[in-house]
Structures are given as C-alpha cells and as structure tokens.
Protein backbone atom coordinates (compact mmCIF):
# COMPACT_ATOMS: atom_id res chain seq x y z
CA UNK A 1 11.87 31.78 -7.83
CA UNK A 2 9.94 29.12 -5.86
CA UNK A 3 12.56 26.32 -4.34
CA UNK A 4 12.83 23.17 -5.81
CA UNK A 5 9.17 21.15 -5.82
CA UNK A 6 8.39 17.87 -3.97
CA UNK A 7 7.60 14.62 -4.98
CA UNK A 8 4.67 13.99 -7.22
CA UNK A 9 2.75 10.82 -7.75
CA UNK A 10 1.06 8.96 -10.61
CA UNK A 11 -2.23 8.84 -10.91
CA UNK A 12 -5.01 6.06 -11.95
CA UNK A 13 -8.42 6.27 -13.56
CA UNK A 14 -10.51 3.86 -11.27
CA UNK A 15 -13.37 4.28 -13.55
CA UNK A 16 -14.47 6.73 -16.12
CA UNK A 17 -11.96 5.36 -18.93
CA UNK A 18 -13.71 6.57 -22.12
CA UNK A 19 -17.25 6.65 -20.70
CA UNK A 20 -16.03 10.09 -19.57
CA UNK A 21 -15.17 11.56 -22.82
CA UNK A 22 -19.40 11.10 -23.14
CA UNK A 23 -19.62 13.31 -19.75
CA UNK A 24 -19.90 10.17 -17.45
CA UNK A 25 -18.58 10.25 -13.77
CA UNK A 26 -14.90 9.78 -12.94
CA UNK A 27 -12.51 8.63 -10.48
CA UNK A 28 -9.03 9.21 -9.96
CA UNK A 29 -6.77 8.55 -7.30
CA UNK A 30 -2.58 9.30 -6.63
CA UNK A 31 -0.61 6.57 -6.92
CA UNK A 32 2.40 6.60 -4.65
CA UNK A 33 4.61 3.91 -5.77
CA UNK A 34 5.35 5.45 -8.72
CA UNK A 35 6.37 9.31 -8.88
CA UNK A 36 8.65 11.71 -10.14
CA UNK A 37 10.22 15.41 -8.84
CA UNK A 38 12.27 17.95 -10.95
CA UNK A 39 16.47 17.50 -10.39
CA UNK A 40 19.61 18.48 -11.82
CA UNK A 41 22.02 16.38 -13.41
CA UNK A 42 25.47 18.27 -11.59
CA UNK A 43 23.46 17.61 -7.94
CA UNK A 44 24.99 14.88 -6.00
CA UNK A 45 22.98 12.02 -7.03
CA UNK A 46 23.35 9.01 -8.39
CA UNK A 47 20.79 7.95 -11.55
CA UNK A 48 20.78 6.61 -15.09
CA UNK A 49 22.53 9.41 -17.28
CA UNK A 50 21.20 8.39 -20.21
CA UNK A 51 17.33 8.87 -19.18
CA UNK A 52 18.35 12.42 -17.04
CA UNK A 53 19.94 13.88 -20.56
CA UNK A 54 16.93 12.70 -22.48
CA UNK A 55 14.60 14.01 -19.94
CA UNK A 56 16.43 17.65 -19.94
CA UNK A 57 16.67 17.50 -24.23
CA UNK A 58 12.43 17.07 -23.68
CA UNK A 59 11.98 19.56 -21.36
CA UNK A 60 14.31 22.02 -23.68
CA UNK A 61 11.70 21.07 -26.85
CA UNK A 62 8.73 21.51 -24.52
CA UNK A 63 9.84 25.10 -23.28
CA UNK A 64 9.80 26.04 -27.23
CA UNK A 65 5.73 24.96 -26.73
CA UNK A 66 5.39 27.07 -23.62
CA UNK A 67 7.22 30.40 -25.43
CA UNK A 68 5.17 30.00 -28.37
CA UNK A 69 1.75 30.31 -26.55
CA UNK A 70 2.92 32.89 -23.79
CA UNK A 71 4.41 34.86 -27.43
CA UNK A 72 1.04 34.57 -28.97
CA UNK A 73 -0.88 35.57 -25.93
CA UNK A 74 -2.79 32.34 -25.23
CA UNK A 75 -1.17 30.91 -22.11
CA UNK A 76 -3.44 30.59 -19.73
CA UNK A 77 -1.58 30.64 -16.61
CA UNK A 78 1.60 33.23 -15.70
CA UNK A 79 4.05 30.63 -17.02
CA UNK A 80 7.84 31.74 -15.97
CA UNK A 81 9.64 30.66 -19.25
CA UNK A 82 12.80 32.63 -18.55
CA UNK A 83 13.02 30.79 -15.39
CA UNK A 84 12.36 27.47 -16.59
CA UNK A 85 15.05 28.07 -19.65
CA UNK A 86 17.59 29.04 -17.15
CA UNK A 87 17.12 25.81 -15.24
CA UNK A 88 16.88 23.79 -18.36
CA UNK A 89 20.05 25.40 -19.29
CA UNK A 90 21.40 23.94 -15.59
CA UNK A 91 20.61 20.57 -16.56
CA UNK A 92 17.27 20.24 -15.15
CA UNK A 93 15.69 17.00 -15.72
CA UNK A 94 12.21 15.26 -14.44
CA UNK A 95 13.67 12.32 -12.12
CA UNK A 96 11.01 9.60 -12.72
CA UNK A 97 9.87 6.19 -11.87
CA UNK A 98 6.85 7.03 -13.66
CA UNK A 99 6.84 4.22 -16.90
CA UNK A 100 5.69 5.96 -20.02
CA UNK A 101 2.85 4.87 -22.03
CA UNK A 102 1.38 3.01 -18.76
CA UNK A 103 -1.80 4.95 -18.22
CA UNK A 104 -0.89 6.25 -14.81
CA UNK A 105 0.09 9.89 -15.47
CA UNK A 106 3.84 10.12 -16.68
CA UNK A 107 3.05 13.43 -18.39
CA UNK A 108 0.99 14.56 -15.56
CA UNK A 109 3.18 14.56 -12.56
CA UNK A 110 5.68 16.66 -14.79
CA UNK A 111 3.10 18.98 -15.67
CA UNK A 112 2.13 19.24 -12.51
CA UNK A 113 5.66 19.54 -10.95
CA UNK A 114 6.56 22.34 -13.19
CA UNK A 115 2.85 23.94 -13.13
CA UNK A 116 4.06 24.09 -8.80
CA UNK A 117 8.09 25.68 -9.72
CA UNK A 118 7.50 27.99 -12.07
CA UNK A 119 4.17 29.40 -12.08
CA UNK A 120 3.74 31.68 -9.16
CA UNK A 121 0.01 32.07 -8.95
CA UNK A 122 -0.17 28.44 -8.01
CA UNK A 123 -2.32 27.73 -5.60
CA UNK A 124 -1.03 25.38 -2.59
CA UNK A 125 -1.90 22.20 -2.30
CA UNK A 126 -3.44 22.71 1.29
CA UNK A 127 -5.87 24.89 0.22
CA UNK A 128 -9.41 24.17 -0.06
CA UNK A 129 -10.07 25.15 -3.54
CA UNK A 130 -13.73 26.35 -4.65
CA UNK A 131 -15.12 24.50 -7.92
CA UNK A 132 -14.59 27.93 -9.98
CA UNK A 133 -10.97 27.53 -8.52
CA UNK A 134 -10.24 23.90 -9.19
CA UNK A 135 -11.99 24.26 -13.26
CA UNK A 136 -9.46 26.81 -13.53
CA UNK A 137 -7.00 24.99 -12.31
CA UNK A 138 -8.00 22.39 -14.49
CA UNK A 139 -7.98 24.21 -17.49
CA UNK A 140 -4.61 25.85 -17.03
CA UNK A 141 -3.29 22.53 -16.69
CA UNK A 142 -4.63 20.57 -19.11
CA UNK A 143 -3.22 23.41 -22.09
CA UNK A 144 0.32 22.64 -20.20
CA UNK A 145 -0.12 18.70 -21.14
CA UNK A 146 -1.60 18.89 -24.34
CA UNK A 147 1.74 19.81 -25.53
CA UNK A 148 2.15 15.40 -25.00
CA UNK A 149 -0.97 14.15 -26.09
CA UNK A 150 -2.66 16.70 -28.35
CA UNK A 151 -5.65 17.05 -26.49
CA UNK A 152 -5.98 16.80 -22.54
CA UNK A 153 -8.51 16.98 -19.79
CA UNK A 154 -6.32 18.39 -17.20
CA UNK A 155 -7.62 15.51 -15.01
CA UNK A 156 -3.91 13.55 -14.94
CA UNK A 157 -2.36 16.60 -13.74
CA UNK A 158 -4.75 18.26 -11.52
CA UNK A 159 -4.75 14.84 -9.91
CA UNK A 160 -1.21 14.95 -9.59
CA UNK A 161 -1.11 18.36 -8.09
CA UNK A 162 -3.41 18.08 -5.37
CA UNK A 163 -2.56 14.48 -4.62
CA UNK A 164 -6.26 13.28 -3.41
CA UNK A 165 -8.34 11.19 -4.93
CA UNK A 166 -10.91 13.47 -6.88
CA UNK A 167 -14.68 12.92 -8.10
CA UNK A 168 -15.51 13.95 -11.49
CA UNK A 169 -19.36 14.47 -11.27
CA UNK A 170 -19.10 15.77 -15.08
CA UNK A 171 -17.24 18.03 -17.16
CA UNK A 172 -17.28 21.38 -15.05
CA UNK A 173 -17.84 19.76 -11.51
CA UNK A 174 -15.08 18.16 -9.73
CA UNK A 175 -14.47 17.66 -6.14
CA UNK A 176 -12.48 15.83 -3.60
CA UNK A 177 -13.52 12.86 -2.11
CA UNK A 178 -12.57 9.89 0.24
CA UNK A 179 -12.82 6.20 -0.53
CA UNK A 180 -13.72 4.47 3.23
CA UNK A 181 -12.05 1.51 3.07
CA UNK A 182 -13.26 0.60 6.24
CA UNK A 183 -17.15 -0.11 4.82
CA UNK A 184 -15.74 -2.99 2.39
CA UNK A 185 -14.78 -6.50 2.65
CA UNK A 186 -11.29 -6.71 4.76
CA UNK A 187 -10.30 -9.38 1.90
CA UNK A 188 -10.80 -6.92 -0.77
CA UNK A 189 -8.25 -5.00 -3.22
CA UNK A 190 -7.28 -3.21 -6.44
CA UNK A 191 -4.22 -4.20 -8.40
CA UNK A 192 -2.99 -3.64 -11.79
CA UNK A 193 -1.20 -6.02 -14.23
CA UNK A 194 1.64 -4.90 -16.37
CA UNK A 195 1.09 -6.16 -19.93
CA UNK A 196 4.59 -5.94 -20.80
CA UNK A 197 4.44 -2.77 -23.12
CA UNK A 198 3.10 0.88 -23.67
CA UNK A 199 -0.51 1.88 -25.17
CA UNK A 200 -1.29 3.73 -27.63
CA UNK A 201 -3.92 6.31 -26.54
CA UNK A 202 -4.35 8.36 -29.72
CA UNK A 203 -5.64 5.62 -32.19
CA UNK A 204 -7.44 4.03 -29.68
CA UNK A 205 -9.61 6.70 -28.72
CA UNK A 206 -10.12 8.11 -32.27
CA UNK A 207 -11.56 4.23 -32.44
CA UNK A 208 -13.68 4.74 -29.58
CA UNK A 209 -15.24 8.42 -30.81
CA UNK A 210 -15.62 7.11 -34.60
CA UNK A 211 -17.58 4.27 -33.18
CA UNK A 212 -19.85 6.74 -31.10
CA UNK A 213 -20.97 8.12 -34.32
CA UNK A 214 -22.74 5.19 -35.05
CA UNK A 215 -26.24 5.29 -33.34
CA UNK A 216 -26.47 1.50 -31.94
CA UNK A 217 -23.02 2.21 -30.66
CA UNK A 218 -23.50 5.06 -28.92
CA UNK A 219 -26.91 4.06 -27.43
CA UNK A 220 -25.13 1.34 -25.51
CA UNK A 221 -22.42 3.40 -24.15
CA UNK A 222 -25.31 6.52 -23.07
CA UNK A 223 -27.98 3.31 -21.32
CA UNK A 224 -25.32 0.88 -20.06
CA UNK A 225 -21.51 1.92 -19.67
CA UNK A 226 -22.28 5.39 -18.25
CA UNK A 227 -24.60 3.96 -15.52
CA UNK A 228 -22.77 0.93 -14.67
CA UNK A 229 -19.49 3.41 -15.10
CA UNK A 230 -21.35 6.29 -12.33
CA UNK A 231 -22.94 3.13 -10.15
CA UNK A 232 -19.45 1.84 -9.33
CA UNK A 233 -18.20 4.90 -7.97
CA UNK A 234 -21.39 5.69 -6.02
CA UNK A 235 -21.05 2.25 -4.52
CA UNK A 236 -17.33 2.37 -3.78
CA UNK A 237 -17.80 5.66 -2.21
CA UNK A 238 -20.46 4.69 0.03
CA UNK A 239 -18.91 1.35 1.00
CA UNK A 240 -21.60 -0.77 -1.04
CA UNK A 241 -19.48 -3.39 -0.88
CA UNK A 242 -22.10 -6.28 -2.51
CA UNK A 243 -24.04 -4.07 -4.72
CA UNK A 244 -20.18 -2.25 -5.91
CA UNK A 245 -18.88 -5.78 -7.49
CA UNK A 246 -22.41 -7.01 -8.82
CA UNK A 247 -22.34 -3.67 -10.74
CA UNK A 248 -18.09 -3.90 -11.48
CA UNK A 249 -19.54 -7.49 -12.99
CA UNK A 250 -21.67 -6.26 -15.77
CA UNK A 251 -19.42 -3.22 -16.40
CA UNK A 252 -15.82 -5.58 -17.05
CA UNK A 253 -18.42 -7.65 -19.49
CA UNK A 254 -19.61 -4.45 -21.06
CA UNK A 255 -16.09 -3.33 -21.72
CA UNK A 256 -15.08 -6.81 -22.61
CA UNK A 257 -17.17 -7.00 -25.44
CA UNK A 258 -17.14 -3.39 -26.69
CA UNK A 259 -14.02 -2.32 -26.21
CA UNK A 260 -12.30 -5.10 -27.51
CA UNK A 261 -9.68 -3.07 -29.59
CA UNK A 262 -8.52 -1.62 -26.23
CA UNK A 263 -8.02 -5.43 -24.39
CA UNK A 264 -4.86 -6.46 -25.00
CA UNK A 265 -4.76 -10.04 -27.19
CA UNK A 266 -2.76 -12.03 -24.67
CA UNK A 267 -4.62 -10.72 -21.94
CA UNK A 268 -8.53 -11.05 -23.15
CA UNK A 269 -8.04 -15.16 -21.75
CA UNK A 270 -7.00 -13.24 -18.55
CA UNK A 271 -9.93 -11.23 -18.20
CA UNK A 272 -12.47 -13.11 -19.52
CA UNK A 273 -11.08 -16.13 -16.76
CA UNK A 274 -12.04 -13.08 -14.32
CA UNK A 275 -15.67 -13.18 -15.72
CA UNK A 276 -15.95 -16.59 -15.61
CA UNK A 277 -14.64 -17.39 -11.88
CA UNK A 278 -15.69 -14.04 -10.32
CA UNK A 279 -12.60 -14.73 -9.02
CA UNK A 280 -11.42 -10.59 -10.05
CA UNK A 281 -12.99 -7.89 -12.59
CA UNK A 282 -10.41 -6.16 -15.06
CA UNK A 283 -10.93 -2.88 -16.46
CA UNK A 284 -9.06 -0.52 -18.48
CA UNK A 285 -6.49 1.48 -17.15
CA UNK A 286 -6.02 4.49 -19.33
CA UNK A 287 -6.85 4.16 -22.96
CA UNK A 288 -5.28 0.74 -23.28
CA UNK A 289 -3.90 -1.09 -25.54
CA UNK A 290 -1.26 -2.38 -23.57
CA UNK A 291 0.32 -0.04 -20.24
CA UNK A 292 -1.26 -1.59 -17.40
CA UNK A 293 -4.93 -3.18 -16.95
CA UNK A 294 -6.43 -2.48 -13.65
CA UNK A 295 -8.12 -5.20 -11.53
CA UNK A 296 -10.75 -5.13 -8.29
CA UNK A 297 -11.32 -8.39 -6.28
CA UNK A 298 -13.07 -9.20 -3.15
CA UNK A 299 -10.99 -11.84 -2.34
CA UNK A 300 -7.31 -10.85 -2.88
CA UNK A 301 -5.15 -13.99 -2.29
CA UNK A 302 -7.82 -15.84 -3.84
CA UNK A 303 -7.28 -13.62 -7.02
CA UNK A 304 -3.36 -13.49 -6.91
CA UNK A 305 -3.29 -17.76 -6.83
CA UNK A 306 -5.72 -18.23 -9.31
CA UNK A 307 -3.65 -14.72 -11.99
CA UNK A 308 -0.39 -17.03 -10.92
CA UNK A 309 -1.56 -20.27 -12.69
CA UNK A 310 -2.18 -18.25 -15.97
CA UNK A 311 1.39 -16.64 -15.49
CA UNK A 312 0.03 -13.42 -14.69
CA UNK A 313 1.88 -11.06 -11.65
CA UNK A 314 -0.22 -8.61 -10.00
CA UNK A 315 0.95 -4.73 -8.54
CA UNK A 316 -1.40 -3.70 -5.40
CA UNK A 317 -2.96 -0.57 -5.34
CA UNK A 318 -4.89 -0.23 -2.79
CA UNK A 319 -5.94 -2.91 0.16
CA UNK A 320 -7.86 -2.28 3.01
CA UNK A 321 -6.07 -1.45 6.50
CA UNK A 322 -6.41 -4.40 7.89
CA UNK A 323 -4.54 -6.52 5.47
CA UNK A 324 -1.61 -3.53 5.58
C-alpha cells in the first residue's frame, strides 16, 4: 500500500458554469483555503467526532459503489477495494474543511485523495501528463464521483489531483495553464460570497438542459454565453485586463437574466448593484442556487466597502502579488 496521501484542495469554476455542459471553454483553479486529506479517528488528533464517524459511515456506503463496479467488470481504473475496506474498517475518515453543497469540490478532493491511496497506477502529480493521459485520467475519475452526484465530468477531481489551474478547451482537450497576474490591474481580485446555505445542483441543471431544448433558448446560450463564457478566459489568460471586464460585464448580465433560477433571491439586489456600479461582476459558482457566488473586481477595496453597506462579507480568492 501507498502511505497516507497529502493535502488536497478545493477547487472553483472561474467560468464555464453550465455554458460547458454545451462544450464551451472552462476554467478551474485549486483553492487552498479550503481542503481535506484522508485520517484515522484512533491517530492522535484532535477534531469534531461527530463529522469523523459520519465521514467513515460514507466512505463504508461508498466502498459498496466501488465493489459493485470492480464485481461487474466496469471499473475503470485498478481500484484497491480490499485495501480501502481494511482502512475503512480502521476508522478512516476524509478530514475536511471543505463545506458541502458550496460549489468548490467537496466530493472532488475525496475522490481525488482516495483515487492517489489506493489506486496504484496513479500517475504523480509531477508528471507532465499527455492529453490521451490526462482524458483518461479524467474519465477514471469522474466514474469514482458520480457515485455523489449521478453524473460527473471528472473536472472537480482531476482539478483536485493535479492541483493547477487547468484549461478546458472542450470536452476531450484539457491542459494546464497559468493565470499572469502580473499583466492585470494591481487593484484587481476574485472573491466569493457565502450565501448562507448549500445548492442544489441536480434540479438546477435539469432546469438549465430542459430549457436548452427550447430553440430561442438555446440560440442565446450557443451566440452569446459561450463566446462571452470562452472571451473571458482568453482575456484573463493573456492579461487583457480592459477588454477581460468589458466582456465579464455583458456575461454577469447574460447570466443575470437567464439564469435567474440559479441567483439566489436575497442575493439578485447584490448582483444586480454590481451591474449597476461596475463596482464588481458576480457569477455563478457551481450550479448555484445557494453555496457560494463568485465575484471579479478591478478595484478590490472599492468593491469590499461598497458589498459592506448591503451587509454582504466577501472571501478572497485570488489578488494580485502586489496587494499580498
């Protein structure tokens, strides 16, 4: 057996939320101040009981999941479910900051942490992987989190794995990629806001595909979310700082007024203040519904005054190194 895996981070969907399920571009990033690593209850460590039992009674339902496909013959990656029982049986647990219903990965980082322990073909982290090798990777992944959402991308995990921002150029291409802060505004951040309870991503994106049925519908996600969606991250990437929030502009209106299902109540004053003031530009952050809503601003004091007055607190994400 492998020893005992590290720390892995959450994860969050800078854009792509939805628009990607139509074969847009994505981005993801880690998230380091939340994360998670496998423990055992008997180590010498102090933590909340309670969660660490509940967290070993999951893991012992979602090993049933991983014997039933590796009995049938459809696990796609060499899966040690003997070793992973015997642990389980130890008390193992998945120690984790990670909130739950969030959109930031909690399934993912314990996917991935197990994915690392117990399956021995897993590639290391370090390694440059090939596109064949990181779509397999993928896939093997996302059949390990379905098991918690019914259907998965592997993207939340594979994320979590290789800790490094990644570039979904569409469905079966996927790289790694860097994000020079350096190129934008010095004032500039992302932040999310906590809207006080969990999502619900099932409903909401059964919502979201039933309305893509209808022609109109689907029209203006294909000729205006997907290339507002793949312009951000081109711009980002390339440190477009001007032409990056013109386009983030348009896109948090787009999503403001056709995903409305997805915003939120108590929060669509918040965002649509953002639209109004240019002050900051909300997004989704995950499926939504509630979890977290993720904000960009160029002017991030600015922004964190003007979200205090309407009793709003605001998480940084990611600032540029000179305001670190």
């Amino acid at each position: 057996m492998k020893k005992r895996t590290g720390i892995f981070y959450a994860k969050i969907l800078l854009f792509g939320e939805y628009s990607i399920l139509c074969d847009s571009m994505g981005l993801t990033i880690p998230y380091t101040h939340f994360k998670g690593e496998l423990s055992f209850i008997n180590e010498d460590k102090y933590t909340d009981i309670d969660f660490a039992t509940s967290s070993n009674k999951l893991l012992r339902e979602y090993s049933g999941y991983i014997s039933d496909l590796k009995q049938k013959g459809t696990l796609k990656c060499d899966f040690d479910v003997d070793a992973f029982v015997a642990d389980i049986d130890k008390s193992l647990y998945f120690e984790s900051s990670i909130p739950q219903g969030y959109g930031i990965g909690s399934s993912g980082a314990l996917v991935a942490a197990l994915y690392e322990k117990y399956v021995p073909t897993a590639p290391s982290r370090n390694d440059k992987l090939a596109s064949a090798e990181m779509q397999k990777l993928k896939e093997e992944l996302a059949q390990l989190e379905s098991y918690f959402h019914g259907t998965s991308s592997g993207m939340d995990p594979l994320n979590c794995y290789l800790k490094h921002p990644l570039l979904i150029h569409n469905k079966k291409d996927i790289s790694m990629v860097g994000i020079p802060r350096y190129k934008h505004d010095q004032k500039g951040a992302i932040f999310l806001i906590n809207t006080g309870k969990p999502g619900r991503t099932n409903g909401l994106v059964n919502t979201f595909l039933d309305r893509c049925k209808i022609d109109d519908y689907m029209s203006r996600v294909r000729e205006e979310m997907i290339p507002l969606n793949d312009q951000c991250i081109k711009s980002l990437i390339k440190g477009e700082t001007k032409r990056f929030f013109h386009t983030l502009f348009s896109l948090s209106a787009f999503l403001y007024e056709n995903l409305e299902p997805m915003i939120p109540e108590a929060f669509k004053k918040v965002w649509r203040h953002g639209l109004e003031s240019q002050s900051y530009y909300l997004k989704l952050c995950g499926s939504g519904g509630g979890g977290f809503l993720l904000g960009f601003t160029e002017d991030f004091e600015k922004a964190k005054k003007d979200l205090r007055k309407l009793d709003v607190d605001i998480i940084p994400v990611y600032r540029n190194l000179s305001n670190i």
